[in-house]
N, C-alpha and C. Protein backbone atom coordinates (compact mmCIF):
# COMPACT_ATOMS: atom_id res chain seq x y z
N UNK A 1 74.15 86.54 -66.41
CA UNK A 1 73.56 86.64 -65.08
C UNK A 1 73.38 85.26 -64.46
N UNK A 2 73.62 85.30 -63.31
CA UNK A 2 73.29 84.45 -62.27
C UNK A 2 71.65 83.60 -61.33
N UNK A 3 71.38 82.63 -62.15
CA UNK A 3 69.88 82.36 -61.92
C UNK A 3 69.91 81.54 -60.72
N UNK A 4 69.10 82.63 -59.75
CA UNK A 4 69.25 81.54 -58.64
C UNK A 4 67.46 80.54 -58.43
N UNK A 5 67.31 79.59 -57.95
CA UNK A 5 66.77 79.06 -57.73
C UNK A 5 65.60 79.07 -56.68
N UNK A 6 64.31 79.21 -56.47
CA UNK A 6 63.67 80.17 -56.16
C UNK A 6 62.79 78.48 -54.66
N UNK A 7 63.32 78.34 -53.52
CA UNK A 7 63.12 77.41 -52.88
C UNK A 7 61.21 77.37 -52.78
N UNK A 8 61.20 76.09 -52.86
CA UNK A 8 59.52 76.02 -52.99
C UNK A 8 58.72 76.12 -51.67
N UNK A 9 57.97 76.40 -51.19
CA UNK A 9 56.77 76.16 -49.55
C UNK A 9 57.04 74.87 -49.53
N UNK A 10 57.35 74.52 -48.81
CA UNK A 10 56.67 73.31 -47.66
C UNK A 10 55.39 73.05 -47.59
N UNK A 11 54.88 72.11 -47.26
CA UNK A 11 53.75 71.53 -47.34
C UNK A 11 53.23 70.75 -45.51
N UNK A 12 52.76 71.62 -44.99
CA UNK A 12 52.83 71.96 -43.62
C UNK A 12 52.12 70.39 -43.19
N UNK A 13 52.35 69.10 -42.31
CA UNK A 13 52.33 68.50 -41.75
C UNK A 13 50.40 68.26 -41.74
N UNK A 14 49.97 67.42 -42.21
CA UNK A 14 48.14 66.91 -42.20
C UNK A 14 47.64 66.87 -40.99
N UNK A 15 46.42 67.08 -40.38
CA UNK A 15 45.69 66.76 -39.28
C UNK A 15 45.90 67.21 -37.94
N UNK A 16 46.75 68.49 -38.00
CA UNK A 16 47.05 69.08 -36.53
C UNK A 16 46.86 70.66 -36.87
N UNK A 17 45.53 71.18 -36.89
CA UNK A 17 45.46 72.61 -36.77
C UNK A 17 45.99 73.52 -36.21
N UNK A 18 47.68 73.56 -35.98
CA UNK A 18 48.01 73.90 -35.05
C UNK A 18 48.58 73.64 -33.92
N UNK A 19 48.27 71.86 -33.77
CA UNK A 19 48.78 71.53 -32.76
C UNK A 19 49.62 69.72 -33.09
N UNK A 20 50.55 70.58 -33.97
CA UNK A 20 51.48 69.58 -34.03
C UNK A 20 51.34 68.06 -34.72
N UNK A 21 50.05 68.34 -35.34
CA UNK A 21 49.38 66.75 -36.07
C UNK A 21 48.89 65.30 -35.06
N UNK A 22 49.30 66.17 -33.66
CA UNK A 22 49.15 65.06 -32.82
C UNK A 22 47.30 64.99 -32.91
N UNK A 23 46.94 63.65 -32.83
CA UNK A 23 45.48 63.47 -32.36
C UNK A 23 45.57 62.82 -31.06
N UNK A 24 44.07 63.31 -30.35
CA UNK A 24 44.08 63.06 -28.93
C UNK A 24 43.63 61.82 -29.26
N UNK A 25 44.50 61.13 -27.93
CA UNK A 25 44.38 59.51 -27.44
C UNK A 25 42.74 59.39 -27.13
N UNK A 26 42.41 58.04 -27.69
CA UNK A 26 41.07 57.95 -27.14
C UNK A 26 40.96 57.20 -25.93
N UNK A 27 40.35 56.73 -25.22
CA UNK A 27 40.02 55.50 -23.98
C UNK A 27 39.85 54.07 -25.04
N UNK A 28 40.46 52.99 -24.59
CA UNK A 28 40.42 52.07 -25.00
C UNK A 28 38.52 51.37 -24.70
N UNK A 29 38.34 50.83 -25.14
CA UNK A 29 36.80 50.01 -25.24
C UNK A 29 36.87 49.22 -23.83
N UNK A 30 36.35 48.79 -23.13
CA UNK A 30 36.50 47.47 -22.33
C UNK A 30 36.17 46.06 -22.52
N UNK A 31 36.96 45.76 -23.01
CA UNK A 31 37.13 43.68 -23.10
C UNK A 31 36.10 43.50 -22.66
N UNK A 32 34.91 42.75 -23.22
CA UNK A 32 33.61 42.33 -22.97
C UNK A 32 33.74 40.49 -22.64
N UNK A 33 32.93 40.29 -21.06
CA UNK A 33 33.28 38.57 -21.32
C UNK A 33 31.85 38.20 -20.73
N UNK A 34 31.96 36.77 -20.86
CA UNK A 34 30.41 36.22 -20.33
C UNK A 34 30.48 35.58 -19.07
N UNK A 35 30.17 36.11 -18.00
CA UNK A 35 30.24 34.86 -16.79
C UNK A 35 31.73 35.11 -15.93
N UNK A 36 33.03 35.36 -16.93
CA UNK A 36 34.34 34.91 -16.67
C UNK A 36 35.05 35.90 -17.32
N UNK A 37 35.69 37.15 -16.44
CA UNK A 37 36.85 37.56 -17.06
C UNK A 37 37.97 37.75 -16.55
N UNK A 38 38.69 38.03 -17.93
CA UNK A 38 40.33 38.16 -16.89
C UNK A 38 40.73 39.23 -17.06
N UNK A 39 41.70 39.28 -16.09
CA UNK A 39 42.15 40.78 -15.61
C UNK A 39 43.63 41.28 -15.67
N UNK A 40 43.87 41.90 -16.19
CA UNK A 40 45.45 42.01 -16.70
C UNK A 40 45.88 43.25 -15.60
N UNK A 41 47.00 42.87 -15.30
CA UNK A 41 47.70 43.73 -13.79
C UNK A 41 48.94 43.85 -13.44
N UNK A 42 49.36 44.48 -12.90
CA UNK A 42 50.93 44.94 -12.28
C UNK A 42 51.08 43.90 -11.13
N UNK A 43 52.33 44.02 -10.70
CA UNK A 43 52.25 43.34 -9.46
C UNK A 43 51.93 43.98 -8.35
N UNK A 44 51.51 44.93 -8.45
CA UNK A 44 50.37 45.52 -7.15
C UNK A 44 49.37 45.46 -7.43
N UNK A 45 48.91 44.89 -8.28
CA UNK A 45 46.94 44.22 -8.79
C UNK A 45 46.93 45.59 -9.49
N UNK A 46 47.35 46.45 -9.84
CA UNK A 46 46.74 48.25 -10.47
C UNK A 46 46.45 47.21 -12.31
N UNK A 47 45.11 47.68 -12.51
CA UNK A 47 44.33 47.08 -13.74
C UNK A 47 45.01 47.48 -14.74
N UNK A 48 44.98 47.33 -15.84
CA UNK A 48 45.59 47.64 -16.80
C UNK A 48 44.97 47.72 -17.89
N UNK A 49 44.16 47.07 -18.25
CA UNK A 49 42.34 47.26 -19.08
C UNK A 49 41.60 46.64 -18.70
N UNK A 50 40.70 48.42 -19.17
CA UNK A 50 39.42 47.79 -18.39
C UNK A 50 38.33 46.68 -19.34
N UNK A 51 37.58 45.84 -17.82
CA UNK A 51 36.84 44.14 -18.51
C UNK A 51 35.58 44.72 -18.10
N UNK A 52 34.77 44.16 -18.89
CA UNK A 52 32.94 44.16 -18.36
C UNK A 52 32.91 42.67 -18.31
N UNK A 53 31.99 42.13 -17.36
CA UNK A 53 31.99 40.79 -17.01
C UNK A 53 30.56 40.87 -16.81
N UNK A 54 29.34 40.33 -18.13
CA UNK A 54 28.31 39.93 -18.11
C UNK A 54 27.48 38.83 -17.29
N UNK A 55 26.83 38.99 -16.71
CA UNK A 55 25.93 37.74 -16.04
C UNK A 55 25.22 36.65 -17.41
N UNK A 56 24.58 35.37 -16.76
CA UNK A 56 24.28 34.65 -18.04
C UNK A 56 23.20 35.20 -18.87
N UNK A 57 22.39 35.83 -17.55
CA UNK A 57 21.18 36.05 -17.70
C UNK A 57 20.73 37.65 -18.66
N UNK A 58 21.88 37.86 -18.88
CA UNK A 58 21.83 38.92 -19.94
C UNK A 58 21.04 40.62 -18.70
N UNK A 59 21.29 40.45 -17.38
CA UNK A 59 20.91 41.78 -16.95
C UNK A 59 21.85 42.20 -16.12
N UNK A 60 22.93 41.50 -15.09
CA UNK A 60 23.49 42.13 -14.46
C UNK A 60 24.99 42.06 -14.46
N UNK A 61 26.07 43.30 -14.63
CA UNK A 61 27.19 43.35 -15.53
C UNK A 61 28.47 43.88 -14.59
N UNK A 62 29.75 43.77 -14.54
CA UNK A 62 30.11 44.16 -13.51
C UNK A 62 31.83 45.62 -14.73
N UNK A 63 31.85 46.09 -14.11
CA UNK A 63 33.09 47.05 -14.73
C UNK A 63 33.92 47.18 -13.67
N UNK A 64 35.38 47.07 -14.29
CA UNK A 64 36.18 47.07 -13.53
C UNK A 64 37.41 47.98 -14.45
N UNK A 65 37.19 49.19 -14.36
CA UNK A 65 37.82 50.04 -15.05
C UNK A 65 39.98 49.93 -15.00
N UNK A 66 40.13 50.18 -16.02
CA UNK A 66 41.75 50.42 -15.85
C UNK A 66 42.11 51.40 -14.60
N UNK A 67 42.86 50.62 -13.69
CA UNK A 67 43.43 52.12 -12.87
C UNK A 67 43.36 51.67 -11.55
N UNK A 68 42.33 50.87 -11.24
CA UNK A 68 41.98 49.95 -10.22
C UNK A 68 42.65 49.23 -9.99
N UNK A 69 42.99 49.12 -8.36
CA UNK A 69 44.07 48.13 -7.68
C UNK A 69 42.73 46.84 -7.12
N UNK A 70 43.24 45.58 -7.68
CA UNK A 70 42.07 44.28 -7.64
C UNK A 70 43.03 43.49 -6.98
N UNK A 71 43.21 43.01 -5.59
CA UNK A 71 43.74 42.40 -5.12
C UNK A 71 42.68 40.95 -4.58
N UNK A 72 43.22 39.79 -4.78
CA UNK A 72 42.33 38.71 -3.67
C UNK A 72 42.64 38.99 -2.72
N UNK A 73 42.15 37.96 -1.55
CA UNK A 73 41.30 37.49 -0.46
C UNK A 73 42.94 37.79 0.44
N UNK A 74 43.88 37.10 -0.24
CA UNK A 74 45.35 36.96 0.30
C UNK A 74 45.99 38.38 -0.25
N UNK A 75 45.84 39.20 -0.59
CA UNK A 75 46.22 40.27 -1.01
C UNK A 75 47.13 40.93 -2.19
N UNK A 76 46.90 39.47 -2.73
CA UNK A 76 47.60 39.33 -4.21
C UNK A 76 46.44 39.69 -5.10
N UNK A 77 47.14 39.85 -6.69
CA UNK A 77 46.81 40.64 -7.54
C UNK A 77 45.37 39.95 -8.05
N UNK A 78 44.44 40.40 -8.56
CA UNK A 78 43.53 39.24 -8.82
C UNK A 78 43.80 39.27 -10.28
N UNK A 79 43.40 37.80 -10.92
CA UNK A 79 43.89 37.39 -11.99
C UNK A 79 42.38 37.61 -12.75
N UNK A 80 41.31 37.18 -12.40
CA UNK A 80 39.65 36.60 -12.67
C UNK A 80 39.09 37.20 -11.75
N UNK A 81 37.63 37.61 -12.61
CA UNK A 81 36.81 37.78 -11.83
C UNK A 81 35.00 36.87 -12.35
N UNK A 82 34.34 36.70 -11.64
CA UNK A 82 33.30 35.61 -12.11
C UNK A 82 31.71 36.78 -11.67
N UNK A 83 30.64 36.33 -12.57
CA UNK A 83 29.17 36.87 -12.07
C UNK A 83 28.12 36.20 -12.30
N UNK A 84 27.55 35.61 -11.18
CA UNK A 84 27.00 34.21 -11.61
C UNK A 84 25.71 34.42 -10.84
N UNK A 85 24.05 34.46 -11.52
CA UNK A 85 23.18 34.57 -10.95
C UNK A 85 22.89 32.90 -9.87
N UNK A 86 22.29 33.54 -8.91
CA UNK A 86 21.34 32.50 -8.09
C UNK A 86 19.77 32.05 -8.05
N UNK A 87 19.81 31.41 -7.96
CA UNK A 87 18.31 30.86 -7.63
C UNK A 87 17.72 31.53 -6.44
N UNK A 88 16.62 31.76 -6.48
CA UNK A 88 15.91 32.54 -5.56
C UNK A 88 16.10 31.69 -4.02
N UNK A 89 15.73 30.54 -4.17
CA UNK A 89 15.82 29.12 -2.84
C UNK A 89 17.62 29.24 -2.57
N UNK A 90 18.63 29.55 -3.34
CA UNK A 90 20.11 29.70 -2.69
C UNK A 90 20.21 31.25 -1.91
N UNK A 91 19.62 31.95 -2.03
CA UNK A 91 20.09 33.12 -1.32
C UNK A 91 19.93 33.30 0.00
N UNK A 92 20.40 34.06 0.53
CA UNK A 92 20.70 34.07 2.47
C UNK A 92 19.10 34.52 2.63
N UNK A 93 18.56 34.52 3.66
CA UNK A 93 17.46 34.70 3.58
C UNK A 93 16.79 36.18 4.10
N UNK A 94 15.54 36.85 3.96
CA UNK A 94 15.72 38.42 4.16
C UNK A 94 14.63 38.22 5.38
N UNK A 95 15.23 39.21 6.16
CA UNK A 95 14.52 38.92 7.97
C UNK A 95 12.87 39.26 7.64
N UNK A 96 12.22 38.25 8.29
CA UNK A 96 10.65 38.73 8.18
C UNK A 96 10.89 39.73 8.96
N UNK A 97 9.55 40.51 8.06
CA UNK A 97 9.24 42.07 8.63
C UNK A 97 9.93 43.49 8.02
N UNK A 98 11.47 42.80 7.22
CA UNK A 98 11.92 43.88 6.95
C UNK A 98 11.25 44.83 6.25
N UNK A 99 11.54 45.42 5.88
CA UNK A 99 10.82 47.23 5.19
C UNK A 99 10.88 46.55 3.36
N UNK A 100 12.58 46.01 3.14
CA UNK A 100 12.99 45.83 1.89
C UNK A 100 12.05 44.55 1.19
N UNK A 101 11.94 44.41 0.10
CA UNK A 101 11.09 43.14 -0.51
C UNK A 101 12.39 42.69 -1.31
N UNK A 102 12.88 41.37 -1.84
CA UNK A 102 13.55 40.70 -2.98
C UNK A 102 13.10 41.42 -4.12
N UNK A 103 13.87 41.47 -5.30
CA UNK A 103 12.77 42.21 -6.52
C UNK A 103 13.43 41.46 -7.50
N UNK A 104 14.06 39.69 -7.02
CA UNK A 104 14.26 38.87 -8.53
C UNK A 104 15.00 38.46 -8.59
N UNK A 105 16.30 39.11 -8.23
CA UNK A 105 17.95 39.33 -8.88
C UNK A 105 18.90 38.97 -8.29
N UNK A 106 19.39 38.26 -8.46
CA UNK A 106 20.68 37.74 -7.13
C UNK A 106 21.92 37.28 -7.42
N UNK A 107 23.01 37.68 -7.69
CA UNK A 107 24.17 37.14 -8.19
C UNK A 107 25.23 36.91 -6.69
N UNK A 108 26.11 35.86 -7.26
CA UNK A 108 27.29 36.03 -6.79
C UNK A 108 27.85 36.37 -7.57
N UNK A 109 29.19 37.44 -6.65
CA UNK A 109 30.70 37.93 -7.70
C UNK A 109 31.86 37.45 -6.74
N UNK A 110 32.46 36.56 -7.55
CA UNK A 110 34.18 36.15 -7.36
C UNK A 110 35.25 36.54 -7.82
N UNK A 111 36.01 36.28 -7.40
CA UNK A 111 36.21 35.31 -6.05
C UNK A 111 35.97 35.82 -4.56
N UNK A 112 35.32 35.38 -3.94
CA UNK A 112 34.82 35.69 -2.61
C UNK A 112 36.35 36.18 -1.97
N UNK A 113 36.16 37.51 -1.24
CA UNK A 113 36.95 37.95 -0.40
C UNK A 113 37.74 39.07 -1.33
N UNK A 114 38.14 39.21 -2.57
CA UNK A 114 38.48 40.46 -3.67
C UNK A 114 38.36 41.42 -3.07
N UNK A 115 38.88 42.56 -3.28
CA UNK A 115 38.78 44.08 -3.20
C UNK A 115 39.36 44.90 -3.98
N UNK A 116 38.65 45.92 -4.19
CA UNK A 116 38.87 46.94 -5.02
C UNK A 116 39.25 48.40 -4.54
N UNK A 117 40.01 48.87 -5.46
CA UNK A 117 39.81 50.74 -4.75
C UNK A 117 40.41 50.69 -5.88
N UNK A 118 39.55 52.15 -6.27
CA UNK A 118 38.25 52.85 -5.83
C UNK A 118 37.22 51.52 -6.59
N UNK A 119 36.01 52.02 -6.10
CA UNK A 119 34.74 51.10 -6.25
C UNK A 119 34.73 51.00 -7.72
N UNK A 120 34.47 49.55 -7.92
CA UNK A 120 33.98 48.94 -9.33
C UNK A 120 32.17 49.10 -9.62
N UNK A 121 31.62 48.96 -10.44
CA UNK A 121 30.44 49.11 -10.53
C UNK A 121 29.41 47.85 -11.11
N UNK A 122 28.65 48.20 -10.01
CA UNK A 122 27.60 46.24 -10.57
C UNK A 122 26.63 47.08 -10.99
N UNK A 123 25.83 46.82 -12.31
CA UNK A 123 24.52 47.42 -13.33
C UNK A 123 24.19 46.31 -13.16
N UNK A 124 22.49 46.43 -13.09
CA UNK A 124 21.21 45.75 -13.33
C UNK A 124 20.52 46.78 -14.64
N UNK A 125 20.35 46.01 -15.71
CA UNK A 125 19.74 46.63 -16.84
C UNK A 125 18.38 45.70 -16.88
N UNK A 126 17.07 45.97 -15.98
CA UNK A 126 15.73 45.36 -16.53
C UNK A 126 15.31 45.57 -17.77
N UNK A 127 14.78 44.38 -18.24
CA UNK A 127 13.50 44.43 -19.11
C UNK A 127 12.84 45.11 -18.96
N UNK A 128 11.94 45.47 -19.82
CA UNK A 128 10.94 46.72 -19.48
C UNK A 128 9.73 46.22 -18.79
N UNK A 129 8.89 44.63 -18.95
CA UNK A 129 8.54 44.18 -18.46
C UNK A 129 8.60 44.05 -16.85
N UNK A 130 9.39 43.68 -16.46
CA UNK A 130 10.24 43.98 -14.81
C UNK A 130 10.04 44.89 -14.01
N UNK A 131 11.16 46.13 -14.83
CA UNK A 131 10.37 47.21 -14.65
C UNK A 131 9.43 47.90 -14.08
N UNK A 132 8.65 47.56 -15.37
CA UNK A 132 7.16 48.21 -14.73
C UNK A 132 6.39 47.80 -13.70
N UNK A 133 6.75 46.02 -13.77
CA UNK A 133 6.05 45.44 -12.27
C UNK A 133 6.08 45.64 -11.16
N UNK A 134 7.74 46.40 -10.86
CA UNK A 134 8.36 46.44 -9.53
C UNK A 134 7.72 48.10 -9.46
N UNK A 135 7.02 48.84 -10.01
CA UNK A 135 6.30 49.90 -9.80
C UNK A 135 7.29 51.07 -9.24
N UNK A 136 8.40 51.64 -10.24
CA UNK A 136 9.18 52.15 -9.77
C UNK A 136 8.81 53.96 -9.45
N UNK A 137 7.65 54.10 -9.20
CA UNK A 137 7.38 55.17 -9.19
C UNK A 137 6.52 54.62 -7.53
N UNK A 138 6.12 54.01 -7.13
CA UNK A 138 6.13 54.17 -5.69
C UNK A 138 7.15 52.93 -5.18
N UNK A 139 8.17 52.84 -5.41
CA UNK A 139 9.43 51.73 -4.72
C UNK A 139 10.42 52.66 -5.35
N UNK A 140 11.41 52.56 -4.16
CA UNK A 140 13.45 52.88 -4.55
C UNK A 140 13.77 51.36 -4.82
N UNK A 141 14.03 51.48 -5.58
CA UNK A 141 15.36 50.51 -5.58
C UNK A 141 16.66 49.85 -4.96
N UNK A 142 16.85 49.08 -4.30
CA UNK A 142 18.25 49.04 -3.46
C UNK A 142 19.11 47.78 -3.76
N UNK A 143 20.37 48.37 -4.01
CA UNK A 143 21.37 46.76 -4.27
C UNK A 143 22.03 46.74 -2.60
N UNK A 144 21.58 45.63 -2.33
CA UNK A 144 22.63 45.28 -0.98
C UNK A 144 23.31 43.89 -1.05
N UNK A 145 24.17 43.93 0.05
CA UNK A 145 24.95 42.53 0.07
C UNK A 145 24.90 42.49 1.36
N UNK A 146 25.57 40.37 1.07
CA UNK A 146 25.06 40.03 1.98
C UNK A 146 26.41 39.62 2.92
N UNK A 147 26.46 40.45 4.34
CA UNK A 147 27.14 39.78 5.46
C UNK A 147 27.05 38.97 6.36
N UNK A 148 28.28 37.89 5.75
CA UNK A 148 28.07 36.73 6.29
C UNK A 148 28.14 36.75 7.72
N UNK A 149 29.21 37.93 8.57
CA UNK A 149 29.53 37.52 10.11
C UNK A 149 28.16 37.82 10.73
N UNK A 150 27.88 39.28 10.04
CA UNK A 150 26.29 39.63 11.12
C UNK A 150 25.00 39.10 10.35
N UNK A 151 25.25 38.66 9.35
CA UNK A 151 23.98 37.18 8.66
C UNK A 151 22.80 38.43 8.52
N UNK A 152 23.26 39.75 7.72
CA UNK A 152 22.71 41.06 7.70
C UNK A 152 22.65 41.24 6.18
N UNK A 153 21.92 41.78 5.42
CA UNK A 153 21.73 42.21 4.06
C UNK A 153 22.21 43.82 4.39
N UNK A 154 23.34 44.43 3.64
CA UNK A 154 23.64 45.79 4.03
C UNK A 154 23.29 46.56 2.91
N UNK A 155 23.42 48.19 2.82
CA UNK A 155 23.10 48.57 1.45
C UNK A 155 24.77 49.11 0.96
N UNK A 156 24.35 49.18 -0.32
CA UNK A 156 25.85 49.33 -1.15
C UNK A 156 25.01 50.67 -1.65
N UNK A 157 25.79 51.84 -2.02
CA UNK A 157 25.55 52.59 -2.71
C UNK A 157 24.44 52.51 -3.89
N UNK A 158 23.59 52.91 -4.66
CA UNK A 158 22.59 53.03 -5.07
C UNK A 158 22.25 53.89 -6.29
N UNK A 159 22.69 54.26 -7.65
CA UNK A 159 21.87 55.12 -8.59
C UNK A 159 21.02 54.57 -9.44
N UNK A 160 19.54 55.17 -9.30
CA UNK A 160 18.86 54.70 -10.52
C UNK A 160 18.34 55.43 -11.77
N UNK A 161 18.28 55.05 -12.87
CA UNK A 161 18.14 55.69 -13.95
C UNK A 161 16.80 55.02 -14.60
N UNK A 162 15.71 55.80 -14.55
CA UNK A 162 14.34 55.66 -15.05
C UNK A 162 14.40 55.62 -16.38
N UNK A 163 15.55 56.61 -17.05
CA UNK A 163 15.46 56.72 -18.59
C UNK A 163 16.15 55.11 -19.66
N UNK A 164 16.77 54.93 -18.73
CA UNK A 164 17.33 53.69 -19.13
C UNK A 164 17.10 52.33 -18.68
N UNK A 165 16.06 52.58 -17.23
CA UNK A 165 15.31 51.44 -16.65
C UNK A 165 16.90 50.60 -16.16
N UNK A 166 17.67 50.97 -15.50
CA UNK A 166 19.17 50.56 -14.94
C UNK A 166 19.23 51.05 -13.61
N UNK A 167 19.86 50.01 -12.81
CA UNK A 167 20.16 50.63 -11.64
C UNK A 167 21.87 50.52 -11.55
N UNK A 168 22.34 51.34 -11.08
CA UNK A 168 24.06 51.04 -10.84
C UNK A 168 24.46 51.21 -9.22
N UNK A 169 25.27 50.06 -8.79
CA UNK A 169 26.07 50.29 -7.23
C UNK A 169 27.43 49.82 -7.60
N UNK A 170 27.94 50.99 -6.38
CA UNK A 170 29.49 50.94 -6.50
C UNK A 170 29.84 49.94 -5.67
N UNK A 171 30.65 49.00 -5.06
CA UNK A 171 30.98 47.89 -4.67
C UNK A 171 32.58 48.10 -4.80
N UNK A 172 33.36 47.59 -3.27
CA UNK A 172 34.52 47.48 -3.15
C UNK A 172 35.26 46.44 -3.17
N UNK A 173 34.31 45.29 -2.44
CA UNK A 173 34.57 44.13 -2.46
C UNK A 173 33.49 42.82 -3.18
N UNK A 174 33.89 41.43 -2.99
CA UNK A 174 32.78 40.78 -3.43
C UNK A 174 32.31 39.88 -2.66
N UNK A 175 30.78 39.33 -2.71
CA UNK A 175 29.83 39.05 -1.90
C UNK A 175 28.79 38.24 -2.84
N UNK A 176 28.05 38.02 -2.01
CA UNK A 176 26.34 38.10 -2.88
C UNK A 176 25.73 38.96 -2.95
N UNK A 177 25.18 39.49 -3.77
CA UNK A 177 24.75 41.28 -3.96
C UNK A 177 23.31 40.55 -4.64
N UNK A 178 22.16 41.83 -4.46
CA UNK A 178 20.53 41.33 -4.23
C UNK A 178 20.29 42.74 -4.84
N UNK A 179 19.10 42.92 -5.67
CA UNK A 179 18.04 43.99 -6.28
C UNK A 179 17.22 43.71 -5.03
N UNK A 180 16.98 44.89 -4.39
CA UNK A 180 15.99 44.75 -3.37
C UNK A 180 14.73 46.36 -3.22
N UNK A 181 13.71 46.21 -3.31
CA UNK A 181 12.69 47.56 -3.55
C UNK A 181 12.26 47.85 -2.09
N UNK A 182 12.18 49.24 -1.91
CA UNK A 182 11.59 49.60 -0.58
C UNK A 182 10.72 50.66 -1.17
N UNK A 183 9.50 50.84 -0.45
CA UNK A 183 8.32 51.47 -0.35
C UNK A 183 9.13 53.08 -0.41
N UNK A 184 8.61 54.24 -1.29
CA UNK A 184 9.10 55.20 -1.40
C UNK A 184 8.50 55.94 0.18
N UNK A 185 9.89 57.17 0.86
CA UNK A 185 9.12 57.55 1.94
C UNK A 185 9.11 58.91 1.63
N UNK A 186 7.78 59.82 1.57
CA UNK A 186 7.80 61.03 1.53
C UNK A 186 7.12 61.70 3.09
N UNK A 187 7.98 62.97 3.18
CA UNK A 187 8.03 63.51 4.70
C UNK A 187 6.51 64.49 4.73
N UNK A 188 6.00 63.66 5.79
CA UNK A 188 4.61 64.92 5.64
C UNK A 188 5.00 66.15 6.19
N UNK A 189 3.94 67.19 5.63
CA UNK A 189 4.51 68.83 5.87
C UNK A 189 4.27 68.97 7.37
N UNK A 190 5.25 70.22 8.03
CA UNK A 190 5.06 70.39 9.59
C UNK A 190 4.26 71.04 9.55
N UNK A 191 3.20 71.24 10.51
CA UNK A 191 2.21 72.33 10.80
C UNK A 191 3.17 73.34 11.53
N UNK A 192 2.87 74.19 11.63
CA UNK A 192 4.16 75.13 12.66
C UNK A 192 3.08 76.36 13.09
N UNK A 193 2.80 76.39 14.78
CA UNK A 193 1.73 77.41 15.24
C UNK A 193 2.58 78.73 15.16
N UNK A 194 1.95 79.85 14.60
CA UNK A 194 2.29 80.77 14.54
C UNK A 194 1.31 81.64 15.47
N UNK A 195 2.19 82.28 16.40
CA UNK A 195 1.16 83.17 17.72
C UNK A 195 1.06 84.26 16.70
N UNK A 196 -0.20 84.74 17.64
CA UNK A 196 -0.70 86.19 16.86
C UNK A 196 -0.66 87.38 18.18
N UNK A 197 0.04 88.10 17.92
CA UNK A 197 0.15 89.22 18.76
C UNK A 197 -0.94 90.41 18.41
N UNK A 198 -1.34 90.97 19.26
CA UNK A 198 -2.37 92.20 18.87
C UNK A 198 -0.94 93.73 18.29
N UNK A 199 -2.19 94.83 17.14
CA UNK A 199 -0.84 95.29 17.02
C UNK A 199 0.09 96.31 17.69
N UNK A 200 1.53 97.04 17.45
CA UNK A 200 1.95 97.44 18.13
C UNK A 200 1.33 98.78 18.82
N UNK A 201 0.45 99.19 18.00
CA UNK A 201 -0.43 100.67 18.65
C UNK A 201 -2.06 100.28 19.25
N UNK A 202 -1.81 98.88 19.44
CA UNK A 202 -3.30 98.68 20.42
C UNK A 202 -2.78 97.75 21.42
N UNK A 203 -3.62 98.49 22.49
CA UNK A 203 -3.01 97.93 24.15
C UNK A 203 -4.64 96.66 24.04
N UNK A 204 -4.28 95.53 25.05
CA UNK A 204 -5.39 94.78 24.96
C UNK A 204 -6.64 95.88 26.19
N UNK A 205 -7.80 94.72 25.54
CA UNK A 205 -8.51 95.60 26.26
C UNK A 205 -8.33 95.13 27.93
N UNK A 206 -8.62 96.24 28.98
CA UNK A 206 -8.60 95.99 30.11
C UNK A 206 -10.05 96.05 31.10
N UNK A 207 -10.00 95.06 31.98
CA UNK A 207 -11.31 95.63 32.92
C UNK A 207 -12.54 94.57 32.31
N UNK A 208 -13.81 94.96 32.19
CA UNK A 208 -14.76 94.10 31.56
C UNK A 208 -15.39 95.28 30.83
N UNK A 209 -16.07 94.54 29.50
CA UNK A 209 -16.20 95.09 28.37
C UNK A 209 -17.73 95.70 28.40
N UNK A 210 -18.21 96.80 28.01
CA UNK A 210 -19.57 97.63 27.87
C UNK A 210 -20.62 96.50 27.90
């Protein structure tokens, strides 16, 4: 008789339940720098990884995610980007009277004239100390920048996070950008007169009364 040979299983491919052993791609980390980072790009400025670019002062941080078109001032690709706090005596100055108060914080981001799309994001991460001073339970918070033609502090978009004591604004371009607190405004309730009609089965009285 004829012994045939009895072919063995296969041993089915490791780490894909099903789906081919492929593992899903993760997001790359973002290149962490101090003060100074650089920016890797196409020749249409479109980012290519994403940089976090720390202030010195260890609170305010800028992200500039992969995907983002970063062009300079001339409309070329940007190479660098810089985040450099100020001295309270260098900043443009805030109109007496305004509503807003300074609350500390003041950077420039370069190179002056940059733009972005879609918006990059500037974080302020306070101390807890800070914080608590700027009394964030009766003050908002506001990041604005500063325009040079109308010599105007404007507001930039705005989220704050109590749990993490962080504020984040989205930002398109770069400027001098300011932590600035305004007095919280809550709307007092309307009084609203409500007439009173007599009801539908009583006529008023007529004539003069007994």
């Amino acid at each position: 008789f004829a012994l045939f040979e009895v072919p063995k299983p296969t041993k089915p491919p490791s780490g894909g339940g099903g789906g081919g052993g492929v593992s899903p791609v993760k997001p790359e980390s973002p290149i962490s720098y101090d003060e100074k980072g650089i920016l890797t790009t196409d020749s249409e400025g479109i980012v290519a990884h994403s940089i976090v670019v720390g202030a010195s002062d260890g609170v305010a941080s800028l992200l500039v995610p992969a995907g983002v078109k970063a062009l300079d001032k001339d409309g070329k690709p940007l190479s660098e980007i810089t985040l450099t706090p100020l001295a309270s005596d260098k900043m443009p100055v805030v109109p007496s009277g305004a509503l807003f108060k300074f609350a500390g914080y003041v950077y420039e981001a370069g190179p002056d004239g940059a733009t972005f799309d879609p918006a990059i994001t500037l974080t302020f991460n306070l101390p807890e100390d800070d914080w608590n001073a700027l009394d964030p339970d009766t003050n908002d918070f506001k990041v604005k920048w500063y325009n040079e033609v109308t010599e105007q502090w404007e507001d930039v978009p705005t989220t704050i996070s109590k749990s993490t004591k962080s504020i984040t604004a989205k930002i398109t371009h770069f400027s001098i950008f300011a932590l600035f607190t305004e007095p919280v405004t809550t709307t007092p309730p309307v009084d609203i007169d409500i007439p009173t009609t007599p009801p539908g089965d009583e006529k008023p009285p007529a004539g003069e009364f007994p």
